[in-house]
Protein backbone atom coordinates (compact mmCIF):
# COMPACT_ATOMS: atom_id res chain seq x y z
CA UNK A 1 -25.90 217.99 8.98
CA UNK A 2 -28.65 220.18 8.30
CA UNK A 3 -27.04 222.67 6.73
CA UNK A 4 -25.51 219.61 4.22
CA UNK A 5 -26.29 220.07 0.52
CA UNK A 6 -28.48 217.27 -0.83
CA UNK A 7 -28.14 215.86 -4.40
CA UNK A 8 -31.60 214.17 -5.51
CA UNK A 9 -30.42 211.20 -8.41
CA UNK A 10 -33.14 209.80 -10.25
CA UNK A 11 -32.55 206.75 -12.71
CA UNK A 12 -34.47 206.88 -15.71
CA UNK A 13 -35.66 205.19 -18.67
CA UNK A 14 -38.18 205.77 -21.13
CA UNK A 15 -39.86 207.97 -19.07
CA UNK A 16 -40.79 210.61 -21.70
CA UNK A 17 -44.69 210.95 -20.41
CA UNK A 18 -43.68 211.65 -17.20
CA UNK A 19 -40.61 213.19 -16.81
CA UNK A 20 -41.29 216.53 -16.61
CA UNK A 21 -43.55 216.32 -14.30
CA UNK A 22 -41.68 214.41 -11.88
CA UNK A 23 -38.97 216.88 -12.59
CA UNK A 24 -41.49 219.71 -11.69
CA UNK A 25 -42.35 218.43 -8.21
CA UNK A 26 -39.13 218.69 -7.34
CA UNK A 27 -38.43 222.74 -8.16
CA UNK A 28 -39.11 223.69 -4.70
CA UNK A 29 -36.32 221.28 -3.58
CA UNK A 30 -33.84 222.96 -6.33
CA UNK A 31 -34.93 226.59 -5.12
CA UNK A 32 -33.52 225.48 -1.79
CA UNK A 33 -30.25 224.75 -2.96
CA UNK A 34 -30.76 221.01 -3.50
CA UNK A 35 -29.44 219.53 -6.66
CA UNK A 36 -31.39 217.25 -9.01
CA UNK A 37 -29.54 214.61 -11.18
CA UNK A 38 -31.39 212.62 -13.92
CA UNK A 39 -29.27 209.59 -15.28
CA UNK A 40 -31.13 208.06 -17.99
CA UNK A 41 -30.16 204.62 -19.14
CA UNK A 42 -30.28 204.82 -23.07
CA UNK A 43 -33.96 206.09 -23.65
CA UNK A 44 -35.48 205.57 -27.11
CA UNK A 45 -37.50 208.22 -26.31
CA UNK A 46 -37.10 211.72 -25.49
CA UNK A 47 -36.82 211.74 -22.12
CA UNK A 48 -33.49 213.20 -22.05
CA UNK A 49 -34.68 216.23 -23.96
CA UNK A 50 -37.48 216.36 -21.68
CA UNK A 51 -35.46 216.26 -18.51
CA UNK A 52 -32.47 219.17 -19.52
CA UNK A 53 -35.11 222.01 -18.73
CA UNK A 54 -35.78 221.08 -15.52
CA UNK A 55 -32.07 219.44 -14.01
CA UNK A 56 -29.01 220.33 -12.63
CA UNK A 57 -27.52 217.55 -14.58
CA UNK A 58 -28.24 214.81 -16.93
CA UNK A 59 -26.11 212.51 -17.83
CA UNK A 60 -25.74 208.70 -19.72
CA UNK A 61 -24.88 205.11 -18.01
CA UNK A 62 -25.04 201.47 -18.69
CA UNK A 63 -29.10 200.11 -18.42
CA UNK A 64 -29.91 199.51 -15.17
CA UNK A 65 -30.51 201.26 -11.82
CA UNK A 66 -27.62 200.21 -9.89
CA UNK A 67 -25.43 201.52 -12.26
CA UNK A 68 -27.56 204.73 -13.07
CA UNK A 69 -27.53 205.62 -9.65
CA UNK A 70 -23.68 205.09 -8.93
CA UNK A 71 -22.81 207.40 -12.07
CA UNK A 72 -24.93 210.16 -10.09
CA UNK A 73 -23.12 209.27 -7.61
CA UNK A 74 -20.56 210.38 -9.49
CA UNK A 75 -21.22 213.81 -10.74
CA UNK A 76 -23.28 214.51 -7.68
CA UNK A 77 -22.31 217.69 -4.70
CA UNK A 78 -23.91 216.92 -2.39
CA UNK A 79 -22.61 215.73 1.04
CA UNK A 80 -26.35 213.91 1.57
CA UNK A 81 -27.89 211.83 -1.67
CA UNK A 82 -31.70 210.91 -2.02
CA UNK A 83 -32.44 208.09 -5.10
CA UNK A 84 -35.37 208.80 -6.17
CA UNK A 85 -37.41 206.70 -8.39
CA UNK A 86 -38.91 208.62 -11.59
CA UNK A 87 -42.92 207.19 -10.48
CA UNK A 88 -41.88 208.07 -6.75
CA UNK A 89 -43.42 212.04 -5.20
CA UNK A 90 -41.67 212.70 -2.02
CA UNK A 91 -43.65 214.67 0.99
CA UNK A 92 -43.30 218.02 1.45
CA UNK A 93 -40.42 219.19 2.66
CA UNK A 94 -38.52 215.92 2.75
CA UNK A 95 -34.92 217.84 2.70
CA UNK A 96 -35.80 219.04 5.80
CA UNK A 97 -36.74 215.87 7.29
CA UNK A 98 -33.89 213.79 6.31
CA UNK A 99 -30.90 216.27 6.71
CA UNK A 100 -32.70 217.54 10.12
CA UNK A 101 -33.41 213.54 11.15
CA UNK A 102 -30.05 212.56 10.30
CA UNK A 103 -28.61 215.19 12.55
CA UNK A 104 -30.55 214.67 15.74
CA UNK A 105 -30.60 210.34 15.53
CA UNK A 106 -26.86 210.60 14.29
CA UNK A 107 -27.61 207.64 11.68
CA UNK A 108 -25.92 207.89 8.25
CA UNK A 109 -28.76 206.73 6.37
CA UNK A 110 -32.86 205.63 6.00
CA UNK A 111 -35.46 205.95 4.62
CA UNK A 112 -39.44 207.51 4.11
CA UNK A 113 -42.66 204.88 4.88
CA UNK A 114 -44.51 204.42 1.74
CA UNK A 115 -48.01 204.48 0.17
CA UNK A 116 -49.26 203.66 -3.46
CA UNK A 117 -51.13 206.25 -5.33
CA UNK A 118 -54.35 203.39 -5.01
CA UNK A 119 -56.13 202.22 -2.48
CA UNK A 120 -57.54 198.57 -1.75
CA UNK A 121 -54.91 195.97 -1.26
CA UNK A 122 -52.14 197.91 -2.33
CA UNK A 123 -52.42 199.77 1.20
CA UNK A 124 -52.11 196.90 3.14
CA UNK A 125 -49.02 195.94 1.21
CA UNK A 126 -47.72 199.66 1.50
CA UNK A 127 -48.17 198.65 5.61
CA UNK A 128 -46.33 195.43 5.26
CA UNK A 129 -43.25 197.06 3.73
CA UNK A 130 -43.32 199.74 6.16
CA UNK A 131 -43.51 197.53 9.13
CA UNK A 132 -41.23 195.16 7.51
CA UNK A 133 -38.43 198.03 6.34
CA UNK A 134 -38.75 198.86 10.43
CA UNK A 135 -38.24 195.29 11.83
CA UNK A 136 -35.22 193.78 9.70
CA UNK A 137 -33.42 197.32 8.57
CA UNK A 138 -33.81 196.67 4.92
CA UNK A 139 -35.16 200.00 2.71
CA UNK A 140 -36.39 199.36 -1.22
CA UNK A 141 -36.01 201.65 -3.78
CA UNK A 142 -39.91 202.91 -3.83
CA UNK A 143 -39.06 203.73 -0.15
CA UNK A 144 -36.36 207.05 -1.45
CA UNK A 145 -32.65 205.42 0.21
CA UNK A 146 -31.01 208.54 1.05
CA UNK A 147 -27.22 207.76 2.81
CA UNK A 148 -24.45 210.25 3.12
CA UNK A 149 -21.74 210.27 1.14
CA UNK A 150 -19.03 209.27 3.58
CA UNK A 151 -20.79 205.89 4.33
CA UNK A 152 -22.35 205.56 0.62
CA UNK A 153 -18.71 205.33 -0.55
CA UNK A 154 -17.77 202.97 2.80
CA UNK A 155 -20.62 200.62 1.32
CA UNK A 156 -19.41 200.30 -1.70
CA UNK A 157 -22.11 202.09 -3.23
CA UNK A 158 -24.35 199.96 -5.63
CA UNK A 159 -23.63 196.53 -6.42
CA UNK A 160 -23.80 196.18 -10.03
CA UNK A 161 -26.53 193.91 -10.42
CA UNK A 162 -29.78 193.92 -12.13
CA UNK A 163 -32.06 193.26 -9.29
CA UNK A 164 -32.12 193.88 -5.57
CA UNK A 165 -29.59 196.16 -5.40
CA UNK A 166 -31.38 198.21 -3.24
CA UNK A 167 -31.09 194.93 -0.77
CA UNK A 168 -27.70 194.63 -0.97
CA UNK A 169 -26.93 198.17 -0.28
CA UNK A 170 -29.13 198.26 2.71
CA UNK A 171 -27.78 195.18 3.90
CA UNK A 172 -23.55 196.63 4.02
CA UNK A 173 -25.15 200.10 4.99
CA UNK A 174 -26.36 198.11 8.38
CA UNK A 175 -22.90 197.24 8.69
CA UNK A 176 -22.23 200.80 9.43
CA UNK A 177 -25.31 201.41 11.22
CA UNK A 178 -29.10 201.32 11.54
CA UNK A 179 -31.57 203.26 9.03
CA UNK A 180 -33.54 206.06 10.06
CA UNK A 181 -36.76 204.97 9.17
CA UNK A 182 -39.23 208.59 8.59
CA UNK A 183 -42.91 208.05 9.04
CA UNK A 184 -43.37 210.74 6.07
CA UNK A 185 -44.28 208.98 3.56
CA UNK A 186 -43.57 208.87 -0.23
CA UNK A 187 -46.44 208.26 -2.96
CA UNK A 188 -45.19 206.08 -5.50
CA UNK A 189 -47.43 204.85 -8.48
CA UNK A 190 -49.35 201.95 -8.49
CA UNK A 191 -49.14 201.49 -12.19
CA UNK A 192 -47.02 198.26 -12.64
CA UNK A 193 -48.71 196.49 -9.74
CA UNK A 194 -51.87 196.97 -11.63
CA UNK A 195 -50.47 196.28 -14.84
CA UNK A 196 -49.00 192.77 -14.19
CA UNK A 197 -52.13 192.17 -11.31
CA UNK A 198 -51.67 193.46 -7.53
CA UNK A 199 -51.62 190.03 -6.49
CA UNK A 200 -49.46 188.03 -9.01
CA UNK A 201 -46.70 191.17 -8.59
CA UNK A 202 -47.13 190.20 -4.44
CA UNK A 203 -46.32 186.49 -5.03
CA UNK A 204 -43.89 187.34 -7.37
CA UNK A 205 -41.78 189.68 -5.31
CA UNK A 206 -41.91 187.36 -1.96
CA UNK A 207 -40.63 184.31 -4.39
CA UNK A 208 -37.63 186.77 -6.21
CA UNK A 209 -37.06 187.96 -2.31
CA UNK A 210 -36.41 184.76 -1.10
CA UNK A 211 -34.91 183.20 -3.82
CA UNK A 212 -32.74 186.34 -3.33
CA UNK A 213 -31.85 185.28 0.35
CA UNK A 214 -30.66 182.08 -0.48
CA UNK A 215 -28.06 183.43 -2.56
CA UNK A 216 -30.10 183.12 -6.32
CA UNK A 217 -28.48 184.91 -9.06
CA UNK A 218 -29.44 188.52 -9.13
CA UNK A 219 -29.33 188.26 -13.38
CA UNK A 220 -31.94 185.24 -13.29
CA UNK A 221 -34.08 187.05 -10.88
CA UNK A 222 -33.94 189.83 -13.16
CA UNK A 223 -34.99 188.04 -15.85
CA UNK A 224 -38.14 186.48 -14.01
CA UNK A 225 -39.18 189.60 -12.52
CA UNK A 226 -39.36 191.08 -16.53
CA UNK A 227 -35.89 193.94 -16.49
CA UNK A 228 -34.55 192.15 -19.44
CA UNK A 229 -37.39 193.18 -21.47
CA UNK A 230 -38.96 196.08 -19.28
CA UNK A 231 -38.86 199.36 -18.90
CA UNK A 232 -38.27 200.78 -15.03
């Protein structure tokens, strides 16, 4: 496995201020051989433009991450693929420590602990979803899902739903087998946390979560947590 070629798909959307720098932290990666993939998801900025300098590929899809990331998915190379949010930095050499990790454990997918770019509450929560992530198997998307592609494509891939897709996918990748959970950590931004209050976003994600669980519809969900009008 390590000597697997990794494909790095980022969904994007109006993501024109930071783009290129997100882009940027991930040269290193690209001068290793791993390929970067930016699927934006009809911009009405220029954050396509922004992103052609810097990636392998860029390419179009239907609004929404689940779908973004399957058409990477689709144009991708790599036998290994890392989703990657846009606001997420990965740890230094995280190709490495996934291709390398999956080798050794075996597993066919996981995922990095995470931290928040603030401190106060927002590293206890960064705790919780570690040490939850470790005790029920389940990896978000701030948390960098990387699967191969043999048992991406036995999944199913991405559900195509507006919300918790990350959930669902972890949930039939379990099927296969259990995540390889790194201690590296990611640093993913704090900024809509703080936007819409640490707090309130807290509540709000345990109530989608578990509304989730008990089989709510993914679109309504959507729609409470603010995709039909937001930006990711």
């Amino acid at each position: 496995m390590s000597g697997a070629r990794l494909s790095i798909i980022m969904p994007v959307l109006n993501e024109a201020a930071n783009i290129e720098e997100a882009l940027a932290a991930l040269k290193p990666y690209q001068e290793r051989g791993v390929e970067v993939i930016v699927v934006d998801g009809g911009s009405r900025d220029t954050t396509p433009a922004r992103a052609r300098p810097f990636a392998d590929h860029v390419c179009v899809a239907s609004r929404g991450r689940a779908m973004q990331m399957n058409a990477g998915r689709a144009v991708a190379l790599g036998e290994v693929f890392l989703f990657l949010h846009a606001d997420t930095r990965l740890p230094d050499n995280a190709d490495a420590l996934l291709l390398d990790g999956l080798a050794r454990s075996g597993r066919v997918w996981g995922r990095f602990d995470v931290r928040f770019d603030s401190d106060g509450l927002l590293t206890l929560v960064a705790a919780m979803m570690n040490l939850r992530s470790r005790l029920t198997g389940i990896a978000t998307g701030d948390q960098a899902l990387f699967v191969t592609r043999a048992a991406f494509d036995a999944a199913g891939g991405f559900p195509p739903i507006p919300l918790m897709e990350d959930i669902s996918l972890s949930k039939h990748l379990k099927r296969i087998g259990p995540p390889l959970c790194l201690r590296a950590r990611v640093t993913t931004s704090a900024r809509r946390w703080q936007a819409n209050g640490t707090l309130r976003t807290i509540l709000l994600m345990w109530r989608l979560r578990l509304a989730y669980f008990f089989g709510a519809d993914p679109a309504r969900l959507a729609r409470q947590y603010g995709y039909a009008s937001a930006e990711q």
